[in-house]
PDB file of N, CA and C in Angstrom:
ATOM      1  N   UNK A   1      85.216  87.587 127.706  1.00  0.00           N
ATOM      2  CA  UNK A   1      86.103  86.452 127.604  1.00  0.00           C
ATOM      3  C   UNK A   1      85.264  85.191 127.508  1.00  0.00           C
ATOM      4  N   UNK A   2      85.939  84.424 126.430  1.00  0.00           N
ATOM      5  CA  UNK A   2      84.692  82.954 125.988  1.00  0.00           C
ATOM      6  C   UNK A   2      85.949  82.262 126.854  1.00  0.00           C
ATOM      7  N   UNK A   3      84.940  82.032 127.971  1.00  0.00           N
ATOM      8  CA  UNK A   3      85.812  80.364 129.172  1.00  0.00           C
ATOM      9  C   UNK A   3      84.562  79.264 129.224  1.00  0.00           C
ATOM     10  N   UNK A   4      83.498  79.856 129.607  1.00  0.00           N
ATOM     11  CA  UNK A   4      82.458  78.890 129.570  1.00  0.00           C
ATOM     12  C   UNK A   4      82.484  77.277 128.896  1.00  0.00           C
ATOM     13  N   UNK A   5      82.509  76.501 129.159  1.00  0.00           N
ATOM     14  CA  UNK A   5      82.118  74.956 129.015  1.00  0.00           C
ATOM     15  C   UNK A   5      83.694  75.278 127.590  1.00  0.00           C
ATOM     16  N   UNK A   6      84.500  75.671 127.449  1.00  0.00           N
ATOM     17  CA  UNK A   6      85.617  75.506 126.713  1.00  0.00           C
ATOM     18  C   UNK A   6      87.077  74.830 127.422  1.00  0.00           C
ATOM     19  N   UNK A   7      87.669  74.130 126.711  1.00  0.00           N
ATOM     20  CA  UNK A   7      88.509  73.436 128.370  1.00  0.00           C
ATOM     21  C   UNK A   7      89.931  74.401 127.742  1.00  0.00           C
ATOM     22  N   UNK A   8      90.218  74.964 126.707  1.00  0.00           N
ATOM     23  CA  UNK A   8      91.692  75.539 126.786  1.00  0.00           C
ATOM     24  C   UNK A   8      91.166  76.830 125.731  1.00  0.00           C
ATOM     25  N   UNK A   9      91.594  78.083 126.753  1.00  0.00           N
ATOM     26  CA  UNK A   9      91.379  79.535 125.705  1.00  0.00           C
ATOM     27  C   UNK A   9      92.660  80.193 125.718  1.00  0.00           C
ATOM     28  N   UNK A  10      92.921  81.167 125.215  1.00  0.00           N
ATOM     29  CA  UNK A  10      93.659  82.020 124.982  1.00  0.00           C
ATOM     30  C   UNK A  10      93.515  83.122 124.563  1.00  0.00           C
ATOM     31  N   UNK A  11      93.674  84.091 124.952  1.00  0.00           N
ATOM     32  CA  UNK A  11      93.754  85.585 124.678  1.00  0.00           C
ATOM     33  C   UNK A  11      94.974  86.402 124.318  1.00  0.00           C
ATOM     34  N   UNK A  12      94.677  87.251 123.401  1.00  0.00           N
ATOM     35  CA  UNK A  12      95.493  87.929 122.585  1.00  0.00           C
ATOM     36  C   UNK A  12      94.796  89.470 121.810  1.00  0.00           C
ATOM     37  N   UNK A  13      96.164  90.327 122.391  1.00  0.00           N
ATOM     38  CA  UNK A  13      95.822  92.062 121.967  1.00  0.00           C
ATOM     39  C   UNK A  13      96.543  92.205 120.450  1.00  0.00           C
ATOM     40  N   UNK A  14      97.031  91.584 120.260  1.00  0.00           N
ATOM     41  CA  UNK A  14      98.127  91.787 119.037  1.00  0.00           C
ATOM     42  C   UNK A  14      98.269  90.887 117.622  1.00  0.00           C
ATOM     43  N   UNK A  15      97.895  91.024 116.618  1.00  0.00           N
ATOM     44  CA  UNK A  15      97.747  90.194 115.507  1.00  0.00           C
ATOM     45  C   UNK A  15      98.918  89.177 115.634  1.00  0.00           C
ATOM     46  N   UNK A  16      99.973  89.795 115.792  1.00  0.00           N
ATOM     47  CA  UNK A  16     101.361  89.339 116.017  1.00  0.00           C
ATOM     48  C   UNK A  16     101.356  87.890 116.854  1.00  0.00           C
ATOM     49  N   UNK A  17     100.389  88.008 117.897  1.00  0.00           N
ATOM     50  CA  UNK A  17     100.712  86.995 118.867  1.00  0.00           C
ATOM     51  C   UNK A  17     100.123  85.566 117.987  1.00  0.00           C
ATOM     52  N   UNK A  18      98.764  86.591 117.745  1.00  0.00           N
ATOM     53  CA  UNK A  18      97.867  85.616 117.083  1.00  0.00           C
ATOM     54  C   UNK A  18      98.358  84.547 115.866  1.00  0.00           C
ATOM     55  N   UNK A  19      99.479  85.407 115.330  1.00  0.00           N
ATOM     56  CA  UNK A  19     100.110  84.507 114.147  1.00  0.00           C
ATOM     57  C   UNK A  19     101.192  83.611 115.035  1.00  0.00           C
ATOM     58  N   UNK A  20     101.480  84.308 115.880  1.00  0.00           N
ATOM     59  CA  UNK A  20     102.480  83.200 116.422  1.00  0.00           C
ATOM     60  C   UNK A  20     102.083  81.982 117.002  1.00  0.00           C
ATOM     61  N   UNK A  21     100.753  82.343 117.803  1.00  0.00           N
ATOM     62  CA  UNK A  21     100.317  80.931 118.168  1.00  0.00           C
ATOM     63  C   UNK A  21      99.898  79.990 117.410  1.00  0.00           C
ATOM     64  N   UNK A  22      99.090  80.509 116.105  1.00  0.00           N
ATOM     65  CA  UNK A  22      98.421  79.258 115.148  1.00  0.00           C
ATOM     66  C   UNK A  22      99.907  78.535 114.608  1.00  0.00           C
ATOM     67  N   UNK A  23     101.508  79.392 114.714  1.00  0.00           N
ATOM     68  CA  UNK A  23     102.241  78.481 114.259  1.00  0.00           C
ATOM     69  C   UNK A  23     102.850  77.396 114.907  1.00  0.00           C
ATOM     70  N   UNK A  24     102.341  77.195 116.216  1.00  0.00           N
ATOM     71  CA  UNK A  24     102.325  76.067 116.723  1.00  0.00           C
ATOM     72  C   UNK A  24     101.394  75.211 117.650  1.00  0.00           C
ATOM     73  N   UNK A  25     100.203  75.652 117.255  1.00  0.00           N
ATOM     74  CA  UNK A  25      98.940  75.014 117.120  1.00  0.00           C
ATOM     75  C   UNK A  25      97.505  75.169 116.235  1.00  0.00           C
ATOM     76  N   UNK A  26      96.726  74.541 116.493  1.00  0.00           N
ATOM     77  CA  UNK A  26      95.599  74.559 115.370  1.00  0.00           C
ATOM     78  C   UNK A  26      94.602  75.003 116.306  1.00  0.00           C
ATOM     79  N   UNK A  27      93.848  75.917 116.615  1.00  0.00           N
ATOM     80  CA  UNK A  27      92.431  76.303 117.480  1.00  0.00           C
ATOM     81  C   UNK A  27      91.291  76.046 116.404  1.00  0.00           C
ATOM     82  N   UNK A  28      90.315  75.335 117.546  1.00  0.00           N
ATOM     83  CA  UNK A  28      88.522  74.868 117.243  1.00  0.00           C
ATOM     84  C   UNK A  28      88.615  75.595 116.816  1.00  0.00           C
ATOM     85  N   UNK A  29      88.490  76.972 116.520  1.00  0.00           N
ATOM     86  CA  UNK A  29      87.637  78.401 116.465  1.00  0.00           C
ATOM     87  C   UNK A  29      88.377  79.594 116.659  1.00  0.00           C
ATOM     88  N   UNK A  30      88.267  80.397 116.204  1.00  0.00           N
ATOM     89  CA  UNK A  30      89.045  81.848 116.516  1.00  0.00           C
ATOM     90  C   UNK A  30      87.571  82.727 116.961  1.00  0.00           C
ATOM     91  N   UNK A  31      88.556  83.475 117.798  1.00  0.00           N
ATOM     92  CA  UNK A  31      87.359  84.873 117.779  1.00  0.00           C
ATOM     93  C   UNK A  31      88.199  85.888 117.913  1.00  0.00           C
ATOM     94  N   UNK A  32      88.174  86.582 116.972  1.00  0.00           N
ATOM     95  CA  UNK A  32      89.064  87.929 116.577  1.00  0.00           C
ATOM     96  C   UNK A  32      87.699  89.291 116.792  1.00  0.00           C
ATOM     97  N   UNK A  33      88.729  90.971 117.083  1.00  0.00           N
ATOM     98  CA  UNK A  33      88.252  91.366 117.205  1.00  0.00           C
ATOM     99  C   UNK A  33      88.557  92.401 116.257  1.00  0.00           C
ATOM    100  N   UNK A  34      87.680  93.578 115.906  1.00  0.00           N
ATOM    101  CA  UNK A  34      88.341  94.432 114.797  1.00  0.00           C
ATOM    102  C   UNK A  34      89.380  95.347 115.179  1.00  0.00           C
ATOM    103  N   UNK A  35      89.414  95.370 116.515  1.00  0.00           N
ATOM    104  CA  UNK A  35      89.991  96.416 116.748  1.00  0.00           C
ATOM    105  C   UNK A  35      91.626  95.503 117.281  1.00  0.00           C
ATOM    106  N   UNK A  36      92.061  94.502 116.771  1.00  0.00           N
ATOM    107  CA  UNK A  36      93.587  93.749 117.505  1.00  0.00           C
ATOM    108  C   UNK A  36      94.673  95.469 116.926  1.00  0.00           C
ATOM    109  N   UNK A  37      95.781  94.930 117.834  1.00  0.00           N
ATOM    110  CA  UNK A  37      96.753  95.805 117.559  1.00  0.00           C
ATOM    111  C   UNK A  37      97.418  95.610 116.783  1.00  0.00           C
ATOM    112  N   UNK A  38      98.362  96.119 116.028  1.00  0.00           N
ATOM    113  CA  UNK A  38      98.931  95.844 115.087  1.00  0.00           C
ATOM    114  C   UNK A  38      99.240  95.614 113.752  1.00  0.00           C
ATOM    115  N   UNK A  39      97.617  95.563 113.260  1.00  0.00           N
ATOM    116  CA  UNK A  39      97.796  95.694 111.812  1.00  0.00           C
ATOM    117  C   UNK A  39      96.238  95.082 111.771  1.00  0.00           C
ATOM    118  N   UNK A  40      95.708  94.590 111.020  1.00  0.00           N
ATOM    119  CA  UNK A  40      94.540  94.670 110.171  1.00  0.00           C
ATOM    120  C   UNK A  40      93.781  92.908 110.215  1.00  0.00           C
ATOM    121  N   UNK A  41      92.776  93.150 110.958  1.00  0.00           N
ATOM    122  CA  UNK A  41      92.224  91.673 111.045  1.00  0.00           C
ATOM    123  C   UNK A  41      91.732  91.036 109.794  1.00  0.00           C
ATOM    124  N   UNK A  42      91.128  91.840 108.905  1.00  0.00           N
ATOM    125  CA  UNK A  42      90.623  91.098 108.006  1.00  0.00           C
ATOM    126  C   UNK A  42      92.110  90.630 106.861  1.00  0.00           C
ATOM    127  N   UNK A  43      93.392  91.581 106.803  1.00  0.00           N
ATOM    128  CA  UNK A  43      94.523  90.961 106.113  1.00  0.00           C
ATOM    129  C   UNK A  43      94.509  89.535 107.146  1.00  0.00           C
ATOM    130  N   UNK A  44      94.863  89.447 108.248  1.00  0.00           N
ATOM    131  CA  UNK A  44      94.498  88.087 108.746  1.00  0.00           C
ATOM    132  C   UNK A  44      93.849  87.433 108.484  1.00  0.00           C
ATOM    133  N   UNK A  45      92.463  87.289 108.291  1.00  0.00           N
ATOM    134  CA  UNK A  45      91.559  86.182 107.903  1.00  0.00           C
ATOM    135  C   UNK A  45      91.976  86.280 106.414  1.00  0.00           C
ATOM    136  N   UNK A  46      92.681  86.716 105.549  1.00  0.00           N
ATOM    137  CA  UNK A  46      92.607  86.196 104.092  1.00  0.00           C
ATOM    138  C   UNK A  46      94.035  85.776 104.142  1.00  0.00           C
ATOM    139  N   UNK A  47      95.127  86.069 104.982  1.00  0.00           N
ATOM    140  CA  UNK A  47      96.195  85.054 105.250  1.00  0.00           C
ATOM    141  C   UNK A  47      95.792  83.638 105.977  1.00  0.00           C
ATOM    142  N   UNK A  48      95.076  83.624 106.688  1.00  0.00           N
ATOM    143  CA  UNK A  48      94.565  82.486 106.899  1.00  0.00           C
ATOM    144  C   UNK A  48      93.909  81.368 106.221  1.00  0.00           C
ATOM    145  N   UNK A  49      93.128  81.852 105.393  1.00  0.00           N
ATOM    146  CA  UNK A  49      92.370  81.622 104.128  1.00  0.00           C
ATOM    147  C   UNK A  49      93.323  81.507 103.156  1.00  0.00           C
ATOM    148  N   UNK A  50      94.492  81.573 102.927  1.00  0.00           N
ATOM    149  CA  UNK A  50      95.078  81.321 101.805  1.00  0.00           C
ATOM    150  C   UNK A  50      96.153  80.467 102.172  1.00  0.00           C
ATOM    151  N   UNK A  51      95.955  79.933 103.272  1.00  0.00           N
ATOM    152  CA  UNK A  51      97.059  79.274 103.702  1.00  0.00           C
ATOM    153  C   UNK A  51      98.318  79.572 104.076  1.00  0.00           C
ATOM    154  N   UNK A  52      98.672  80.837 104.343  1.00  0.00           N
ATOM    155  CA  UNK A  52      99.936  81.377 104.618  1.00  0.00           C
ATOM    156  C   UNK A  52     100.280  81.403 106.183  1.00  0.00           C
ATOM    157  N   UNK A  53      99.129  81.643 106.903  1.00  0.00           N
ATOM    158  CA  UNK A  53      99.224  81.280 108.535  1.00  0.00           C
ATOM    159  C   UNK A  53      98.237  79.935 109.065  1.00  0.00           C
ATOM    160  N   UNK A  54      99.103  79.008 109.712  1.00  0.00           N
ATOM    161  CA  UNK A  54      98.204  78.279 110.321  1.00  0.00           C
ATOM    162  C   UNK A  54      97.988  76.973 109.384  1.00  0.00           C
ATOM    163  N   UNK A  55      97.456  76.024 110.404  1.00  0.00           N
ATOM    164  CA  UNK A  55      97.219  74.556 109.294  1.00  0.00           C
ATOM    165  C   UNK A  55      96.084  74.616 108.345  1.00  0.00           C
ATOM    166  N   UNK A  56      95.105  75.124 109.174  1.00  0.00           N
ATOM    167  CA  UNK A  56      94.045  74.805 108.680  1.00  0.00           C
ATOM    168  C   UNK A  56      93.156  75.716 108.235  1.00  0.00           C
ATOM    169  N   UNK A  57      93.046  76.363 107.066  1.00  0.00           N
ATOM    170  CA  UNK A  57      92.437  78.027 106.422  1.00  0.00           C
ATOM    171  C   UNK A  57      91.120  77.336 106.476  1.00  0.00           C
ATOM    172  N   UNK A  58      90.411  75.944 107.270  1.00  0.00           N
ATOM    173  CA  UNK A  58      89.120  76.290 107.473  1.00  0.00           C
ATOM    174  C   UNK A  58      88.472  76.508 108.572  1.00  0.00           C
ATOM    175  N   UNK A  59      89.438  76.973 109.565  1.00  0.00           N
ATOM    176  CA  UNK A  59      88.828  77.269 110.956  1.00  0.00           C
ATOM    177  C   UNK A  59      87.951  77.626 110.907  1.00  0.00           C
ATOM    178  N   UNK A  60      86.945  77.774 111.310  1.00  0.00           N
ATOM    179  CA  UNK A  60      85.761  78.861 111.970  1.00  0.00           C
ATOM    180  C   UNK A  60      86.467  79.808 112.158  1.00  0.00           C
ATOM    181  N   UNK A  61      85.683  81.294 111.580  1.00  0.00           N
ATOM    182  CA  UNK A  61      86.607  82.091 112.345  1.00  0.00           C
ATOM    183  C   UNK A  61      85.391  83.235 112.548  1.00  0.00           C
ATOM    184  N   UNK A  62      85.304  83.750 113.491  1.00  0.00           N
ATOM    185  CA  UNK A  62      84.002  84.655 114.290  1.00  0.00           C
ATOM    186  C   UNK A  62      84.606  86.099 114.768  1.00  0.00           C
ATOM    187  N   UNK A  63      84.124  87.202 113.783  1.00  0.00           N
ATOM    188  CA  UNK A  63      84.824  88.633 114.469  1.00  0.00           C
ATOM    189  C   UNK A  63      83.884  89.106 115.048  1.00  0.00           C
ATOM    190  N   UNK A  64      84.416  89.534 115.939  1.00  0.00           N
ATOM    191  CA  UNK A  64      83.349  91.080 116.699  1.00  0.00           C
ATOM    192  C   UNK A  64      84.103  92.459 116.425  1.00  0.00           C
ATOM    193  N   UNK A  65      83.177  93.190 116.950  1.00  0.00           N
ATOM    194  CA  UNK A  65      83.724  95.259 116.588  1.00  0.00           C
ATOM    195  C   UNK A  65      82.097  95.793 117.602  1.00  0.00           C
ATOM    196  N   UNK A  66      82.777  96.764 117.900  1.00  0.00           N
ATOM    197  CA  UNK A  66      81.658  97.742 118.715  1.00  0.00           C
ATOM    198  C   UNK A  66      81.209  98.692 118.009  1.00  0.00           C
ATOM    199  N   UNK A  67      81.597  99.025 116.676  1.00  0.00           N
ATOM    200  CA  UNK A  67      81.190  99.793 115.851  1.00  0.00           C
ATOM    201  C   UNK A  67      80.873  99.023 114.338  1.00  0.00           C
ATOM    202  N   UNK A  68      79.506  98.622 114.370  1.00  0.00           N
ATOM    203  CA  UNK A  68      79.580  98.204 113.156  1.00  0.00           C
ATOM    204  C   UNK A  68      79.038  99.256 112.104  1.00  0.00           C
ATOM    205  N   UNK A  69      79.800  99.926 111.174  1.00  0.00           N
ATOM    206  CA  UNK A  69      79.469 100.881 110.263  1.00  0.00           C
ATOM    207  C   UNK A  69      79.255 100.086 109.110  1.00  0.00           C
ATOM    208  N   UNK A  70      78.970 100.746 107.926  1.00  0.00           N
ATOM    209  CA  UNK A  70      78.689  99.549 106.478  1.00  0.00           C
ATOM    210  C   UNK A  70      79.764  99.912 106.119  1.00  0.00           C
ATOM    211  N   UNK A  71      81.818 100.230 106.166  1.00  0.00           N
ATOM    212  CA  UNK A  71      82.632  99.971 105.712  1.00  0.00           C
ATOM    213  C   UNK A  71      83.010  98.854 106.623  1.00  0.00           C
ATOM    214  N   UNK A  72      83.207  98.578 107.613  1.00  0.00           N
ATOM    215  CA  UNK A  72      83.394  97.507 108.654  1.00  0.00           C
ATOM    216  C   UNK A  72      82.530  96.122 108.121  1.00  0.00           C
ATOM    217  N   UNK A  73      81.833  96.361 107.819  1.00  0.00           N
ATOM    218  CA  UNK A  73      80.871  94.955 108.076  1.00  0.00           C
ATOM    219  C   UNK A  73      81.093  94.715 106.713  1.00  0.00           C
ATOM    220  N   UNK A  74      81.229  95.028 105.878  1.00  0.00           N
ATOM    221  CA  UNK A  74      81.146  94.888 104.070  1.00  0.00           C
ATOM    222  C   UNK A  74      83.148  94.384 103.850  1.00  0.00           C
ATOM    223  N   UNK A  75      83.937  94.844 104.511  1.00  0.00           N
ATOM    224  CA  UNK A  75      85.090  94.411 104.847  1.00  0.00           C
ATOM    225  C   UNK A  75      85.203  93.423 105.794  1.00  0.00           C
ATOM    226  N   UNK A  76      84.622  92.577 106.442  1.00  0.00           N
ATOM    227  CA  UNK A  76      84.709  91.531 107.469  1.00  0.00           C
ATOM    228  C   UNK A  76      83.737  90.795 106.436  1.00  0.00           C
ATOM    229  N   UNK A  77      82.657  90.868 105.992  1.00  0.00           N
ATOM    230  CA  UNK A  77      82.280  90.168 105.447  1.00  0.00           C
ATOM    231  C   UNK A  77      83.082  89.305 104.212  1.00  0.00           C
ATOM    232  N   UNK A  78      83.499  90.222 103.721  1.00  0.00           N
ATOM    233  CA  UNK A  78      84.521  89.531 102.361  1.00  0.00           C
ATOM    234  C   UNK A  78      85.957  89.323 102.504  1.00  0.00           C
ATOM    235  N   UNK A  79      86.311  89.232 103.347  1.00  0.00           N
ATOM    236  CA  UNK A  79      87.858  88.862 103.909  1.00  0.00           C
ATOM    237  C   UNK A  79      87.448  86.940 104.134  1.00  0.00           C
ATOM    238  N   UNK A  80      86.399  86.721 104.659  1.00  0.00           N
ATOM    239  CA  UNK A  80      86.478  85.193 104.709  1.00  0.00           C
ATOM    240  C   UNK A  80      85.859  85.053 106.276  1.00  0.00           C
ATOM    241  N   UNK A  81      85.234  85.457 107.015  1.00  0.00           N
ATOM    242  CA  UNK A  81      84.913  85.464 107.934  1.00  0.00           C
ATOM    243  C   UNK A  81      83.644  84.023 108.009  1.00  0.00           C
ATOM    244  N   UNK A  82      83.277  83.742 108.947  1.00  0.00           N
ATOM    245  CA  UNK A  82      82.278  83.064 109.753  1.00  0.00           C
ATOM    246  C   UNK A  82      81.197  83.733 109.737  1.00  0.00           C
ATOM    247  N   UNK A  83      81.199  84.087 110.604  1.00  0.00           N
ATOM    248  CA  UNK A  83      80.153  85.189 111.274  1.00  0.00           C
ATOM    249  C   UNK A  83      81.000  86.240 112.239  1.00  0.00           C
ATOM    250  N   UNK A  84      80.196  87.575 112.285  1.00  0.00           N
ATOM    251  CA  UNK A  84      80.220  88.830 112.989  1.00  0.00           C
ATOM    252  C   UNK A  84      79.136  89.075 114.180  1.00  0.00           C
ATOM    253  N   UNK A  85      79.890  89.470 114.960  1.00  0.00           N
ATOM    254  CA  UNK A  85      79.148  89.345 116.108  1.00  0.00           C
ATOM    255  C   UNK A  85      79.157  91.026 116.410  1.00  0.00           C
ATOM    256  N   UNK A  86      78.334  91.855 117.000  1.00  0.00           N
ATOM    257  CA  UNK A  86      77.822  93.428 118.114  1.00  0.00           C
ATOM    258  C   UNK A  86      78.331  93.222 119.497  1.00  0.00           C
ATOM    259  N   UNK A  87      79.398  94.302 119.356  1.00  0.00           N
ATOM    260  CA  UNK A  87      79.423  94.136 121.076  1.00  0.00           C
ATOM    261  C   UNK A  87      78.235  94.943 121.673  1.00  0.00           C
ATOM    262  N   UNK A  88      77.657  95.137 122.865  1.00  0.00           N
ATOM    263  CA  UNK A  88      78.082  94.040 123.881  1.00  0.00           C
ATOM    264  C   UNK A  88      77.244  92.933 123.477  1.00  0.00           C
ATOM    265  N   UNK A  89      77.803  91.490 124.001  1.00  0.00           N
ATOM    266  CA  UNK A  89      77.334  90.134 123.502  1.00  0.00           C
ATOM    267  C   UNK A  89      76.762  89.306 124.635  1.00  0.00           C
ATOM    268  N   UNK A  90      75.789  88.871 125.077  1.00  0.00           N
ATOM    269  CA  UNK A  90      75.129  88.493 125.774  1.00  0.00           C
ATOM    270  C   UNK A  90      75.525  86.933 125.656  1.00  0.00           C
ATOM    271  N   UNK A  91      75.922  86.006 126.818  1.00  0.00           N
ATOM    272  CA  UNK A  91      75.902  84.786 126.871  1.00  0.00           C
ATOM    273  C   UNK A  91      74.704  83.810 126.788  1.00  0.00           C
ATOM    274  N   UNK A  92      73.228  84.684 127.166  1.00  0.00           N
ATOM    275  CA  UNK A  92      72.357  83.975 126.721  1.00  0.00           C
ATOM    276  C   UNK A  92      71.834  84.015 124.937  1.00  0.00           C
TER     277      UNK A  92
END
């Protein structure tokens, strides 16, 4: 969980939620994970990216996955992502 030196987070298991909240606010930053429930993160980041969820399709947007295979990472890569992060993730 990113709380560290951040003054407002939110957490979410479900793509679902995730669309619901950007529709009534704008977040610094996303950090999505590959594995949300519900349907497919990277269709998210290219709804995002196309403007269909959310104000602003230029968030930052940062995924993680505990399995990075070369169909995973070659699919996060071209959906519109930020950067990809390896779990486990070290705060230093």
């Amino acid at each position: 969980m990113l709380h560290e030196g951040f003054r407002a987070t939110a957490d979410f298991g479900w793509i679902e939620e995730v669309v619901e909240a950007l529709k009534h606010q704008c977040p610094d930053v996303l950090v999505l994970d590959t594995r949300l429930e519900d349907g497919d993160v990277c269709d998210l980041i290219k709804k995002i990216r196309n403007n269909e969820i959310g104000d602003n399709p230029f968030v930052p947007v940062i995924v993680t996955t505990w399995q990075p295979d070369s169909n995973i990472v070659r699919r996060v890569a071209s959906c519109g992502t930020d950067a990809m992060l390896i779990k486990p993730i070290s705060p230093g």
